[in-house]
PDB file of N, CA and C in Angstrom:
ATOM      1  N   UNK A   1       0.832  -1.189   0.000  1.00  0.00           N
ATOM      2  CA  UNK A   1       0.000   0.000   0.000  1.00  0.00           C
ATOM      3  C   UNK A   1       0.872   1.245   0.000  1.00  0.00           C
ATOM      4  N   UNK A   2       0.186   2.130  -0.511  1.00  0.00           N
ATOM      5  CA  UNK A   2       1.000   3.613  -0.812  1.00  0.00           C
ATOM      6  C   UNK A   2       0.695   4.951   0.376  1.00  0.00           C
ATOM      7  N   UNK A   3       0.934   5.824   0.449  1.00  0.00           N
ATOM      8  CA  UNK A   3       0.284   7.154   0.957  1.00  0.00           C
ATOM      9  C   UNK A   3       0.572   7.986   0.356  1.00  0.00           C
ATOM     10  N   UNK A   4      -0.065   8.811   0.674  1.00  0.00           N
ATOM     11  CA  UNK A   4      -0.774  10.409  -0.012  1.00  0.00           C
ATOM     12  C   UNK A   4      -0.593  11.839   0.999  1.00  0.00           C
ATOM     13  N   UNK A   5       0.212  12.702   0.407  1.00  0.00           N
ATOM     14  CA  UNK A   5      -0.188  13.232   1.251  1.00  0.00           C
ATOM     15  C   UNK A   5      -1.542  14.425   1.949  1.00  0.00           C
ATOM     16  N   UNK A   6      -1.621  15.148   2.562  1.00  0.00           N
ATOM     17  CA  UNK A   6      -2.909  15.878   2.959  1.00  0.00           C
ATOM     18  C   UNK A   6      -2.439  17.209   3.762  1.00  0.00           C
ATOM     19  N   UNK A   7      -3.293  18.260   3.272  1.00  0.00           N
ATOM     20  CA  UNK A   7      -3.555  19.161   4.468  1.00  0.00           C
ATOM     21  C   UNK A   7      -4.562  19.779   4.325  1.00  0.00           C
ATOM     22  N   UNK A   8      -5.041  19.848   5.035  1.00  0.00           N
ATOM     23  CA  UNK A   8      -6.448  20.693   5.715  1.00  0.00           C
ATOM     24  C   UNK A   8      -6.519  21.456   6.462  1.00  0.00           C
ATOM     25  N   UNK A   9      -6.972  22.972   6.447  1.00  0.00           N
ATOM     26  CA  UNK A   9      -7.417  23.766   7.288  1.00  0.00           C
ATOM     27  C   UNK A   9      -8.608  23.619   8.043  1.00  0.00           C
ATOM     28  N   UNK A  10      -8.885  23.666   9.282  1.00  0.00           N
ATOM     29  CA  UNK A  10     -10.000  23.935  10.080  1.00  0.00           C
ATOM     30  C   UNK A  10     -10.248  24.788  10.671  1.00  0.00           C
ATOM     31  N   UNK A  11     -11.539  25.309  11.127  1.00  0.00           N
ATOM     32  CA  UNK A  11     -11.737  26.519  12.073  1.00  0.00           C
ATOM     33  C   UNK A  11     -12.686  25.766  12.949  1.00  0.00           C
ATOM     34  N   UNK A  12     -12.308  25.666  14.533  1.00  0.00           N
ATOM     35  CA  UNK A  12     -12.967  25.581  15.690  1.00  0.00           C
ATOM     36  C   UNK A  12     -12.360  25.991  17.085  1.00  0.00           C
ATOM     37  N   UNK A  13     -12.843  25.555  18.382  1.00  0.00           N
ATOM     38  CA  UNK A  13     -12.207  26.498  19.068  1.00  0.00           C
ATOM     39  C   UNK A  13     -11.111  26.096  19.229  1.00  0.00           C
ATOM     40  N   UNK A  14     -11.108  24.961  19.617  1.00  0.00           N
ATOM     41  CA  UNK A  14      -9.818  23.879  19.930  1.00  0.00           C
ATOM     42  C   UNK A  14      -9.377  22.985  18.993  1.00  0.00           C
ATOM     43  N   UNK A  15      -8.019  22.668  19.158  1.00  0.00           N
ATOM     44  CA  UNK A  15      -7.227  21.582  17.901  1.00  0.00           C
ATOM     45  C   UNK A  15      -7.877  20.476  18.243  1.00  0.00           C
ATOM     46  N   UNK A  16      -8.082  20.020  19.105  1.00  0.00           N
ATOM     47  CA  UNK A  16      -9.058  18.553  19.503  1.00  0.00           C
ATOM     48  C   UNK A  16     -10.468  18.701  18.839  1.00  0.00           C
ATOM     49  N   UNK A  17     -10.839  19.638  18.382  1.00  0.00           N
ATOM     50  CA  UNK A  17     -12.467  19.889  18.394  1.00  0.00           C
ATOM     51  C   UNK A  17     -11.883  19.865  16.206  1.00  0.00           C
ATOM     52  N   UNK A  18     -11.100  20.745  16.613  1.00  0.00           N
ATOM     53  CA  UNK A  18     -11.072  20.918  14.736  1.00  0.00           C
ATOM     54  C   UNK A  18     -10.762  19.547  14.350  1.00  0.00           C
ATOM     55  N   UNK A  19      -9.605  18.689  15.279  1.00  0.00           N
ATOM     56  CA  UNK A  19      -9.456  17.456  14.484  1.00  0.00           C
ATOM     57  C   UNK A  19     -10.686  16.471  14.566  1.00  0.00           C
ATOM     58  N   UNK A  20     -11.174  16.130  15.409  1.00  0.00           N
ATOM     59  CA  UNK A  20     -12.695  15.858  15.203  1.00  0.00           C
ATOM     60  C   UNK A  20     -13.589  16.078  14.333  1.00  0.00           C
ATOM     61  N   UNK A  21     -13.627  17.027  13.460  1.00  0.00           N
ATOM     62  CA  UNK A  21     -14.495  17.895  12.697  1.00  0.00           C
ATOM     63  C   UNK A  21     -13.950  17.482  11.545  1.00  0.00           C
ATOM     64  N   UNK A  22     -12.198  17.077  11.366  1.00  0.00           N
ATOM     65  CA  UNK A  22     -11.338  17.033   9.805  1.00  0.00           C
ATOM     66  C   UNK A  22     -11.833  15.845   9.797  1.00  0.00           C
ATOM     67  N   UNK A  23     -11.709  14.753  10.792  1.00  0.00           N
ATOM     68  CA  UNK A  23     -11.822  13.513  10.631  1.00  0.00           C
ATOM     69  C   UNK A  23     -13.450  13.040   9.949  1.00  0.00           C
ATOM     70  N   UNK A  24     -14.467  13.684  10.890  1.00  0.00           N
ATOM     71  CA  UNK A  24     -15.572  13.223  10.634  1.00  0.00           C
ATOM     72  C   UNK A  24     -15.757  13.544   9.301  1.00  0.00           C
ATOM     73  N   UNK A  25     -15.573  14.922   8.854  1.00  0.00           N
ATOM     74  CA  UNK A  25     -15.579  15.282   6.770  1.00  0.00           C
ATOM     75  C   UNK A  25     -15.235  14.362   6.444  1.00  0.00           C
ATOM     76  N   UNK A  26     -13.682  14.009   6.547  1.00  0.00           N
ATOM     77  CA  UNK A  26     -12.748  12.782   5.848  1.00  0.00           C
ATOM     78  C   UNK A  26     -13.880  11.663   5.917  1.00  0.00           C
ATOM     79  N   UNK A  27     -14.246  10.757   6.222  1.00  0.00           N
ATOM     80  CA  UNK A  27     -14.939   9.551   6.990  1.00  0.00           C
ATOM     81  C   UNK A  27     -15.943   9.956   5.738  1.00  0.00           C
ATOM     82  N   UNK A  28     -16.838  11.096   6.219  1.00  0.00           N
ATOM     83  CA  UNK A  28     -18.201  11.033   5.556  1.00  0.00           C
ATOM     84  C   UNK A  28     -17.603  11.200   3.914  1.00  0.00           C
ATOM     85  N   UNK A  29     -16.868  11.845   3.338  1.00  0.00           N
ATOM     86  CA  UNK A  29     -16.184  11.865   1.988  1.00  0.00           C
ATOM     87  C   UNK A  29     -15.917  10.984   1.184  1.00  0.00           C
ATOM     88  N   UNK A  30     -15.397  10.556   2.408  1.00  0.00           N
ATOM     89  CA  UNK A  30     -13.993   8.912   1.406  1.00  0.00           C
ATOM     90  C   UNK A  30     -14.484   7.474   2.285  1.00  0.00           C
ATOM     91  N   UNK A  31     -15.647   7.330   3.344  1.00  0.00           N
ATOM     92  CA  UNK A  31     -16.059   6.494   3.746  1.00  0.00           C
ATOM     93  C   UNK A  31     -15.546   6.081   4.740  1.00  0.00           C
ATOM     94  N   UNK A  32     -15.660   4.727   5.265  1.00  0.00           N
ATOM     95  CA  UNK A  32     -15.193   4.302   6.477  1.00  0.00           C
ATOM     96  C   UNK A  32     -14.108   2.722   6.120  1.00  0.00           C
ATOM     97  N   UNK A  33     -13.808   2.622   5.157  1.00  0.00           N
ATOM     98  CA  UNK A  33     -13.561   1.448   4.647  1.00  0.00           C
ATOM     99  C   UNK A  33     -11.991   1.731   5.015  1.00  0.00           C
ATOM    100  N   UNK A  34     -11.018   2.531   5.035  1.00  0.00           N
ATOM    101  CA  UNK A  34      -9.722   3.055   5.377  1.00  0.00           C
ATOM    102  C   UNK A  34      -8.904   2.874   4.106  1.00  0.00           C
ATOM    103  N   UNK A  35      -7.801   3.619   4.318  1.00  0.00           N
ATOM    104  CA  UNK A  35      -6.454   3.211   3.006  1.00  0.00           C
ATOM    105  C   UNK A  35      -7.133   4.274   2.197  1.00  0.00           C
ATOM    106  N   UNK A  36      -7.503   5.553   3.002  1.00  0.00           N
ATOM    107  CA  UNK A  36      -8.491   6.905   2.165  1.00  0.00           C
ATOM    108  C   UNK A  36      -7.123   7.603   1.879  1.00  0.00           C
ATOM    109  N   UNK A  37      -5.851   8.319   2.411  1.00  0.00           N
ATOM    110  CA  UNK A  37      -5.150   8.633   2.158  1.00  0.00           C
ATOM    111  C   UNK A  37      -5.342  10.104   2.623  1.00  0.00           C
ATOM    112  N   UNK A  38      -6.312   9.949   3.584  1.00  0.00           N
ATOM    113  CA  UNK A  38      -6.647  11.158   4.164  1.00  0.00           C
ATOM    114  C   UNK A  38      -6.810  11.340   5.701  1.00  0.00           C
ATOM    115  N   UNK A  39      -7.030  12.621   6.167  1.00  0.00           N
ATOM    116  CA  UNK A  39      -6.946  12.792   7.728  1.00  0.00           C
ATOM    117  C   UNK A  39      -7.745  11.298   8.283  1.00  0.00           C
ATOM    118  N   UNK A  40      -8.703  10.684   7.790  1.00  0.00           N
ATOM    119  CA  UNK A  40      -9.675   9.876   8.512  1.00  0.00           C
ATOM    120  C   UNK A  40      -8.413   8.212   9.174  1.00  0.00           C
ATOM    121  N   UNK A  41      -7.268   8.523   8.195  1.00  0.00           N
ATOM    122  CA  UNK A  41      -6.971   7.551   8.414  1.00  0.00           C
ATOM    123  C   UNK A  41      -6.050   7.734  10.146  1.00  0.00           C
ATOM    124  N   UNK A  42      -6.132   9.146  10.437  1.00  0.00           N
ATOM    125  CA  UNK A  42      -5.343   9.045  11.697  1.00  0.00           C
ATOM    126  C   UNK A  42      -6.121   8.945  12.791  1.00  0.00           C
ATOM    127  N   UNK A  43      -5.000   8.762  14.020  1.00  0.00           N
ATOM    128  CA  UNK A  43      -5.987   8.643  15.367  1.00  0.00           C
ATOM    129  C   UNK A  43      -5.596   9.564  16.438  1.00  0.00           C
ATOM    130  N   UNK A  44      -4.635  10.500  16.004  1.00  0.00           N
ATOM    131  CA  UNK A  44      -4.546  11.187  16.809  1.00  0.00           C
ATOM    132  C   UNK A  44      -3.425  12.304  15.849  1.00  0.00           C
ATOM    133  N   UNK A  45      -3.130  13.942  16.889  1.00  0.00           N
ATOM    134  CA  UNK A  45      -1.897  14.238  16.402  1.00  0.00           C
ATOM    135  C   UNK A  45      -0.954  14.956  17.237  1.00  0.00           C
ATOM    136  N   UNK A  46       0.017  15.692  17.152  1.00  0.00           N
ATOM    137  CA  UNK A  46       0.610  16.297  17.466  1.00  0.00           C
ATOM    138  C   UNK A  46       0.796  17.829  16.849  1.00  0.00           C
ATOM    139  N   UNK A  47       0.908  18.670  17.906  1.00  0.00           N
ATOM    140  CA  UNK A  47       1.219  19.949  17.994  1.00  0.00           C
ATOM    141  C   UNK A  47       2.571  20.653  17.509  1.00  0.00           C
ATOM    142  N   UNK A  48       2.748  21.437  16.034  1.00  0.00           N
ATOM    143  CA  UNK A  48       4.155  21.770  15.650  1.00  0.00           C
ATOM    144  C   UNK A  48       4.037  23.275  16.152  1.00  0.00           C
ATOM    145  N   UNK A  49       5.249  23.912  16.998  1.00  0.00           N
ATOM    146  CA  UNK A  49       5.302  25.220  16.866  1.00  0.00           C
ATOM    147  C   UNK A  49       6.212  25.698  15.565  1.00  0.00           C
ATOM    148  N   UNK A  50       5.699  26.893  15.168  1.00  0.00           N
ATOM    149  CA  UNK A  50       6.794  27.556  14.217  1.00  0.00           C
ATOM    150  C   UNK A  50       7.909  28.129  14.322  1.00  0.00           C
ATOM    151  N   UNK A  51       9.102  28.092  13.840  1.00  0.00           N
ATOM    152  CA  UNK A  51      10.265  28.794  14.261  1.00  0.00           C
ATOM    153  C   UNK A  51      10.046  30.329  14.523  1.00  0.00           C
ATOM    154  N   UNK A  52      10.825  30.969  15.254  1.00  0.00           N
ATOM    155  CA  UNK A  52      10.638  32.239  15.591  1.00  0.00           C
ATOM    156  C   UNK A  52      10.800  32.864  14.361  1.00  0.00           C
ATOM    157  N   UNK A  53       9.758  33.360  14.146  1.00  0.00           N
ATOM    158  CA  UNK A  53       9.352  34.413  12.928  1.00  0.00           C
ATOM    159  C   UNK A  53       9.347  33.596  11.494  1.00  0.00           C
ATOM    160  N   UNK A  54       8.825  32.316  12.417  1.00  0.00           N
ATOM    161  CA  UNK A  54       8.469  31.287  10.527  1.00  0.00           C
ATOM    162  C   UNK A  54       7.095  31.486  10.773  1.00  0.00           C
ATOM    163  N   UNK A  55       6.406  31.727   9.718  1.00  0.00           N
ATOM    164  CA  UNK A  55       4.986  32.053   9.095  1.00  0.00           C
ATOM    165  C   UNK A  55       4.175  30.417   9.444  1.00  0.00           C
ATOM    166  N   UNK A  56       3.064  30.557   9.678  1.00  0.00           N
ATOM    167  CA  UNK A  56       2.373  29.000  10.129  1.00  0.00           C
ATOM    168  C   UNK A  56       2.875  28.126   8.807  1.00  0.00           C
ATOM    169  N   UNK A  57       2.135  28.805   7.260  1.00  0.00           N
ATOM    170  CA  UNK A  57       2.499  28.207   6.490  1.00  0.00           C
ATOM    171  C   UNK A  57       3.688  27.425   6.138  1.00  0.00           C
ATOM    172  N   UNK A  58       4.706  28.618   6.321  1.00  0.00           N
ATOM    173  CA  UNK A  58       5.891  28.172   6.042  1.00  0.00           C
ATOM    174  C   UNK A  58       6.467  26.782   6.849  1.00  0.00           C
ATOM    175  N   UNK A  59       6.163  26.956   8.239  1.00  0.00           N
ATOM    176  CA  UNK A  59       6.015  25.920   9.141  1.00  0.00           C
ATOM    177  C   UNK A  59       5.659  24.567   8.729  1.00  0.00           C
ATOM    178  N   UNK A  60       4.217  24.522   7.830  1.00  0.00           N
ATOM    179  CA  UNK A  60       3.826  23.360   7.313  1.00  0.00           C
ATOM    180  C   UNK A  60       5.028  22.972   6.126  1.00  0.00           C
ATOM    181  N   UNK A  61       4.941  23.697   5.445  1.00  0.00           N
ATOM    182  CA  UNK A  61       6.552  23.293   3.857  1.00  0.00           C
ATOM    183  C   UNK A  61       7.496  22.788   4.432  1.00  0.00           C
ATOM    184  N   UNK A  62       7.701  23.429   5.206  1.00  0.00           N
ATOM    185  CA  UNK A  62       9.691  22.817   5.926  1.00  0.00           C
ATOM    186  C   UNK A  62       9.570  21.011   6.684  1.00  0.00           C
ATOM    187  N   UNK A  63       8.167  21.236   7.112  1.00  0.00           N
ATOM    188  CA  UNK A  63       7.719  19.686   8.035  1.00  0.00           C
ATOM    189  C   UNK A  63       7.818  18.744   6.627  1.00  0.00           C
ATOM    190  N   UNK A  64       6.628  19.126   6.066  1.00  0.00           N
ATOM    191  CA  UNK A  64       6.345  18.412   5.156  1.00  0.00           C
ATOM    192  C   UNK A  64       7.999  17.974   3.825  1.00  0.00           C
ATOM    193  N   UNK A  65       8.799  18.994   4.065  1.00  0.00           N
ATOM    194  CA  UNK A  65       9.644  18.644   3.204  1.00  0.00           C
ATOM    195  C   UNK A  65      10.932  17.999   3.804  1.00  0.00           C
ATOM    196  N   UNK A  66      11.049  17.741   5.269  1.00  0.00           N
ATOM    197  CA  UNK A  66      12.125  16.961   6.506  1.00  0.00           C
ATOM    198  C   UNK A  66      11.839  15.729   6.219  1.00  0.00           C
ATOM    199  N   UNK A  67      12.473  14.861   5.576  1.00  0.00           N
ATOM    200  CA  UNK A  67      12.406  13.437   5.625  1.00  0.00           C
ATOM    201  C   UNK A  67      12.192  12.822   7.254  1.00  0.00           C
ATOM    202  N   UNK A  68      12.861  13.676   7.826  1.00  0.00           N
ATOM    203  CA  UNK A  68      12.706  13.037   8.904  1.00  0.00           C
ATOM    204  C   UNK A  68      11.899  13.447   9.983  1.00  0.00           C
ATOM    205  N   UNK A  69      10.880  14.137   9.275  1.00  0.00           N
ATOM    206  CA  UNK A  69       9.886  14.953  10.493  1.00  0.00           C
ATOM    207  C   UNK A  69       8.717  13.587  10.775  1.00  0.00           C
ATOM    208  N   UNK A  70       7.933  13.585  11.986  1.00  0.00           N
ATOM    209  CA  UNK A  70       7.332  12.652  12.025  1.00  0.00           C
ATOM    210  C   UNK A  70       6.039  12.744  11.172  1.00  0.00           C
ATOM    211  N   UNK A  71       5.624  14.078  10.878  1.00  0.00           N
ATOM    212  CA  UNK A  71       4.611  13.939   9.847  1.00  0.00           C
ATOM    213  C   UNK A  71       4.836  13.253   8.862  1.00  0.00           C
ATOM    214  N   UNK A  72       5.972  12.502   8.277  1.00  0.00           N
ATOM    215  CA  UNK A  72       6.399  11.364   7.275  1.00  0.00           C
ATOM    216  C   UNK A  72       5.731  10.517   7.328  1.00  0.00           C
ATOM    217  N   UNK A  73       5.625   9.879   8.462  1.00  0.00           N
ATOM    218  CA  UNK A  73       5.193   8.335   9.213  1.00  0.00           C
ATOM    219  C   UNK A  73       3.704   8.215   9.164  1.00  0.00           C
ATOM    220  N   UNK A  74       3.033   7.792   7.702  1.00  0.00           N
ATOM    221  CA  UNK A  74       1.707   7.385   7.388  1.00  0.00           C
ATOM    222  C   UNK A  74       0.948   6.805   8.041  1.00  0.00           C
ATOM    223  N   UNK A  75       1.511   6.044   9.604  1.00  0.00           N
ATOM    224  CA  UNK A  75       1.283   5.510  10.712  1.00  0.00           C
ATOM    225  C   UNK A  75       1.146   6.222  11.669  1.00  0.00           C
ATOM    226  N   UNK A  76       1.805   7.126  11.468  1.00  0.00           N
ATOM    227  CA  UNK A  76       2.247   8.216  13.121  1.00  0.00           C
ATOM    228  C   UNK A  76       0.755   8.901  13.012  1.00  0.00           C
ATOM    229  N   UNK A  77       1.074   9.791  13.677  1.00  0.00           N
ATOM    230  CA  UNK A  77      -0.147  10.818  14.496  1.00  0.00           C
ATOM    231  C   UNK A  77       0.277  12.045  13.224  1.00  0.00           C
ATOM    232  N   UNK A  78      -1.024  12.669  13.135  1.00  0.00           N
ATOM    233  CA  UNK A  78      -0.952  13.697  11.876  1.00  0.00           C
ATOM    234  C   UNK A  78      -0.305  14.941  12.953  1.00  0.00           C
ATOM    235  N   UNK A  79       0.573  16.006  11.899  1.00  0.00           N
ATOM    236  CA  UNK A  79       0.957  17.379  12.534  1.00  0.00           C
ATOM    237  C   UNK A  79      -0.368  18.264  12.646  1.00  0.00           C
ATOM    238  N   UNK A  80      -0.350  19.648  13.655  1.00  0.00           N
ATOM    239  CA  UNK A  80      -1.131  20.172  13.606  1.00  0.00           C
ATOM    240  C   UNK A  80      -0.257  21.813  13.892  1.00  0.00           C
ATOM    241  N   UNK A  81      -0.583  22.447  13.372  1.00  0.00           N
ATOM    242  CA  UNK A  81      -0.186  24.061  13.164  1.00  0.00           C
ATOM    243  C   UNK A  81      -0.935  25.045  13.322  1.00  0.00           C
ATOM    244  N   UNK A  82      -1.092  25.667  14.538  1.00  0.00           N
ATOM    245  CA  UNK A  82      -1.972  26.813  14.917  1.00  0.00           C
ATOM    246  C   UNK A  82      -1.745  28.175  14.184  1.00  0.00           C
ATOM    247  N   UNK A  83      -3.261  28.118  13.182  1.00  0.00           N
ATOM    248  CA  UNK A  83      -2.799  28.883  13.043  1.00  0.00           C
ATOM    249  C   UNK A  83      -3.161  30.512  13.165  1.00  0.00           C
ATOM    250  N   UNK A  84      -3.955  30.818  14.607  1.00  0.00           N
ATOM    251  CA  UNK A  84      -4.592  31.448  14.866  1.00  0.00           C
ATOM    252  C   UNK A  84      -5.636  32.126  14.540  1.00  0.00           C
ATOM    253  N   UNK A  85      -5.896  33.010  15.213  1.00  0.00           N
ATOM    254  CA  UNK A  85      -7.724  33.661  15.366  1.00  0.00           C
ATOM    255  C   UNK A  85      -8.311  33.580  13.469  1.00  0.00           C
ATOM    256  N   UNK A  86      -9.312  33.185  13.674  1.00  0.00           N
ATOM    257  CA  UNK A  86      -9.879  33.336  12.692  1.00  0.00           C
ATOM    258  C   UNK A  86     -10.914  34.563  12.271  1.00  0.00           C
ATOM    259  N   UNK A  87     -10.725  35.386  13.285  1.00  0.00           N
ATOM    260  CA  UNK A  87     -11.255  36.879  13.467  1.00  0.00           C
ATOM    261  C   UNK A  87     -10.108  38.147  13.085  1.00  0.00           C
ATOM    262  N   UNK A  88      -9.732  38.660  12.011  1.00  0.00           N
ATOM    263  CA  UNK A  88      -8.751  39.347  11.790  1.00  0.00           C
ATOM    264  C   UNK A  88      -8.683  40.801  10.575  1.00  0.00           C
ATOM    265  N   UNK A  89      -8.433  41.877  10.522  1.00  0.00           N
ATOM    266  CA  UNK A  89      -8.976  42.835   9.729  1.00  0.00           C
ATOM    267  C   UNK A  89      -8.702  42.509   8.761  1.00  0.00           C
ATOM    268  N   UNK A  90      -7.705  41.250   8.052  1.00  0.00           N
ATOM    269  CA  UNK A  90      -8.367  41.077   6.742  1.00  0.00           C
ATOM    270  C   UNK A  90      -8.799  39.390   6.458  1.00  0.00           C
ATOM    271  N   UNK A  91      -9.985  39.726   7.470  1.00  0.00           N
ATOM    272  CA  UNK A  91     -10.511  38.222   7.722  1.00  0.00           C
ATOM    273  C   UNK A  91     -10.900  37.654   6.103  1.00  0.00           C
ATOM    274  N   UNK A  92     -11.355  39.044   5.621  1.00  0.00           N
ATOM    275  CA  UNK A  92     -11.769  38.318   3.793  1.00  0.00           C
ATOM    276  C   UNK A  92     -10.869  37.912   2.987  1.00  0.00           C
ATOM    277  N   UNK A  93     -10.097  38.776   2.883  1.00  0.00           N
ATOM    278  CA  UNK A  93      -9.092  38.137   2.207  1.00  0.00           C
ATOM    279  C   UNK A  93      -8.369  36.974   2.351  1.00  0.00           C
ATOM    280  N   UNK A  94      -7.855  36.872   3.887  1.00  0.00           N
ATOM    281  CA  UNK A  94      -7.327  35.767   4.342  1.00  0.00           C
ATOM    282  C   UNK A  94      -8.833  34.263   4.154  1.00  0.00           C
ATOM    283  N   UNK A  95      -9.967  34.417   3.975  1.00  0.00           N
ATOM    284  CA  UNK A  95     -10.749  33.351   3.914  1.00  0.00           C
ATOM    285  C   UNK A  95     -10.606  33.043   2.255  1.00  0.00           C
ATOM    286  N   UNK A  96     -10.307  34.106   1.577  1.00  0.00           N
ATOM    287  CA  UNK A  96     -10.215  33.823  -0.060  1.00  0.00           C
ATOM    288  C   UNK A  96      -9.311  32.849  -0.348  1.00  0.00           C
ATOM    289  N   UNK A  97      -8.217  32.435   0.585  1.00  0.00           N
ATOM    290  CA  UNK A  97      -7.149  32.037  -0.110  1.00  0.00           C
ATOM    291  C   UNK A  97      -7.208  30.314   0.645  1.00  0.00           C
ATOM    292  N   UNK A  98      -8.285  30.024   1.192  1.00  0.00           N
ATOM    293  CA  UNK A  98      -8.421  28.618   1.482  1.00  0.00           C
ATOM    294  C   UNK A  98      -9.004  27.885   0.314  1.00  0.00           C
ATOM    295  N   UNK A  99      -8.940  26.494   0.534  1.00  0.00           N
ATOM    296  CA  UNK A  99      -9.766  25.762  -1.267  1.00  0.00           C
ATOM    297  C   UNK A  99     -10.936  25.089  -0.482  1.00  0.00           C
ATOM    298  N   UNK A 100     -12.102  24.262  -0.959  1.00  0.00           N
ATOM    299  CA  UNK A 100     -12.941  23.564  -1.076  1.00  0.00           C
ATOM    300  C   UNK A 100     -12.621  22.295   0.071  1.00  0.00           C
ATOM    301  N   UNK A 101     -11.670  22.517   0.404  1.00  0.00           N
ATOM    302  CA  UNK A 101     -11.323  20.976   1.003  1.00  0.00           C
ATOM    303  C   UNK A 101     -10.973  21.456   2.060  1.00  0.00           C
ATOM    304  N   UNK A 102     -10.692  22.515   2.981  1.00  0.00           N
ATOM    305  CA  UNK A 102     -10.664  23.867   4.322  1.00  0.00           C
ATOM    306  C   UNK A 102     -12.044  24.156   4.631  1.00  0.00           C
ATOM    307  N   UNK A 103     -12.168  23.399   5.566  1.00  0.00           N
ATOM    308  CA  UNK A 103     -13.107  23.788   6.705  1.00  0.00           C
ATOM    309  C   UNK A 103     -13.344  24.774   7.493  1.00  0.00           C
ATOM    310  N   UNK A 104     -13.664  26.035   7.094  1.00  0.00           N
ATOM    311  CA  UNK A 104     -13.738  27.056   7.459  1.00  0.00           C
ATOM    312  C   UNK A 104     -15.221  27.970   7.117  1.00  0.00           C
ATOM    313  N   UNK A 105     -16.092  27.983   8.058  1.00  0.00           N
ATOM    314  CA  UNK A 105     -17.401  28.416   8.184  1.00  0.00           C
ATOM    315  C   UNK A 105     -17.345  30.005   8.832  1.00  0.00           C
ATOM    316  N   UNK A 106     -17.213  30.855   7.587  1.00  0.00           N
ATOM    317  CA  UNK A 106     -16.873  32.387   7.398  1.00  0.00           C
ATOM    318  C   UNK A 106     -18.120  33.202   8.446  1.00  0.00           C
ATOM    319  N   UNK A 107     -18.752  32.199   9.004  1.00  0.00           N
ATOM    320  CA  UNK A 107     -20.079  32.731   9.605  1.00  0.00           C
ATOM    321  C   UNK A 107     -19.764  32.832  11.557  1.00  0.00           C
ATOM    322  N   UNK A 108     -18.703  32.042  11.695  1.00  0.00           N
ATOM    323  CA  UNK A 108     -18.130  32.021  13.235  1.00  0.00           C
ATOM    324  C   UNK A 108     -16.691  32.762  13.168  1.00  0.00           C
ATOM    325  N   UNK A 109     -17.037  33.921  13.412  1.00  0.00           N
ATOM    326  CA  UNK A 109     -16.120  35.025  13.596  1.00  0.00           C
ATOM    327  C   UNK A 109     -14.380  34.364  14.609  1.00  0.00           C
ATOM    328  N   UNK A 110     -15.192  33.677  15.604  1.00  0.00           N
ATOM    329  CA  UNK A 110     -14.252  33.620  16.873  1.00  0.00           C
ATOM    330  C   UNK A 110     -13.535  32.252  16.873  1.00  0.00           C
ATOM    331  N   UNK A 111     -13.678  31.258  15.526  1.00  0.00           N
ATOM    332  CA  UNK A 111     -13.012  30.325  16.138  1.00  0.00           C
ATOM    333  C   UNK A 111     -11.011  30.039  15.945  1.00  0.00           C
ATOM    334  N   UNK A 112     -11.001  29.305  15.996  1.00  0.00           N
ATOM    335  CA  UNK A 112      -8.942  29.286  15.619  1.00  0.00           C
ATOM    336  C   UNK A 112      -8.987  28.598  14.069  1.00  0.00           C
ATOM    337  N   UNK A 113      -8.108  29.337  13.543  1.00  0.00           N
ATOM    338  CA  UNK A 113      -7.708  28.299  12.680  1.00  0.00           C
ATOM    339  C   UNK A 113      -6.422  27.238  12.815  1.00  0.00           C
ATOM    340  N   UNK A 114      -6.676  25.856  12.508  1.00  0.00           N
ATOM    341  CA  UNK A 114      -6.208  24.794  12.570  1.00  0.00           C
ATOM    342  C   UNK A 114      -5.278  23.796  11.401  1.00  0.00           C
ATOM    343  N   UNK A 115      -4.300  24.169  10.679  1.00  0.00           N
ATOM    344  CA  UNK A 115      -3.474  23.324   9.941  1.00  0.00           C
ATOM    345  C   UNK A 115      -2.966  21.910  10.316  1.00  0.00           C
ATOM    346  N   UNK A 116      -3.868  20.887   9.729  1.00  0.00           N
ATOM    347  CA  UNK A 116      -3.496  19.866   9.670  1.00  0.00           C
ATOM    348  C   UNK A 116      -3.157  19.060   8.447  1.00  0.00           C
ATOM    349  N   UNK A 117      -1.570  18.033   8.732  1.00  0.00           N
ATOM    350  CA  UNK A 117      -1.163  17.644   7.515  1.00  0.00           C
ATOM    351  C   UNK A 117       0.051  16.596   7.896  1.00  0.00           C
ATOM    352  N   UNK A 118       0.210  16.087   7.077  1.00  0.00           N
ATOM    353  CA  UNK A 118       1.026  14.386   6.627  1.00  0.00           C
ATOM    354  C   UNK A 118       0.621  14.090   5.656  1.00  0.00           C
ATOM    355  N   UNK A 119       0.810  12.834   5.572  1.00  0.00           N
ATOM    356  CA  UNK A 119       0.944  11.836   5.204  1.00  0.00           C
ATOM    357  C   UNK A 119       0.344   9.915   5.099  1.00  0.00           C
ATOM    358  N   UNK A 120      -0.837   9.902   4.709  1.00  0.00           N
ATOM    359  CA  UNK A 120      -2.037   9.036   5.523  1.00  0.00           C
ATOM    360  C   UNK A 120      -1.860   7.872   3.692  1.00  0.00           C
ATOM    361  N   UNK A 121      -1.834   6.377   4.852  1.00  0.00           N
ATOM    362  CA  UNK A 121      -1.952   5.047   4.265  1.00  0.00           C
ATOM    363  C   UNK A 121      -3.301   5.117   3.200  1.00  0.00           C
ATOM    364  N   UNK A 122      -3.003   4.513   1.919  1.00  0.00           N
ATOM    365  CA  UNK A 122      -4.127   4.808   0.951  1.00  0.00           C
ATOM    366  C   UNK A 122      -3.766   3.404   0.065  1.00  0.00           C
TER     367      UNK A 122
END
């Protein structure tokens, strides 16, 4: 079997609550059968901080591109990247630049945004 990799944005209050929320999409999307190649296939994750004055994003590229970061491990626990308030003066713009597959409900001013991403068995 192969993997794929993934990332997804979420907005809720908490990283426990957003990964809950990635998983259940994933599940209802790609089913329950597993080897989706997506968040559904994890069971838990871990928390990355960003280097001092690395951008969340940038944070995710450098993980994702460390052979040896544990977000590699299609087995391991998915990364997660805070990436704060989802309430911000250029809340529009910044919502323009998510895709179809970012969980982000432009209608709850107050929640966090949540970067999650690896590498999931498919």
């Amino acid at each position: 079997m192969g993997a794929e990799q993934f990332v997804i944005r979420v907005a809720a209050l908490t990283a426990d609550a957003a990964f809950r929320k990635a998983r259940e999409h994933a599940l209802y999307e790609y089913g329950h059968r597993g080897y989706t190649g997506t968040i559904a296939e994890k069971s838990s994750f871990d928390l990355v901080v960003p280097l001092p004055g690395e951008a969340p994003l940038a944070c995710v590229d450098r993980c994702l591109d460390d052979e040896n970061h544990f977000c590699q491990n299609k087995w391991g626990p998915a990364a997660c990247v805070d990436m704060g308030e989802n309430l911000a003066p250029n809340r529009k713009e910044r919502l323009d630049t998510f895709t179809d597959e970012d969980l982000i409900d432009p209608n709850r001013p107050v929640d966090y945004i949540f970067c999650f991403f690896g590498w999931a068995s498919c």
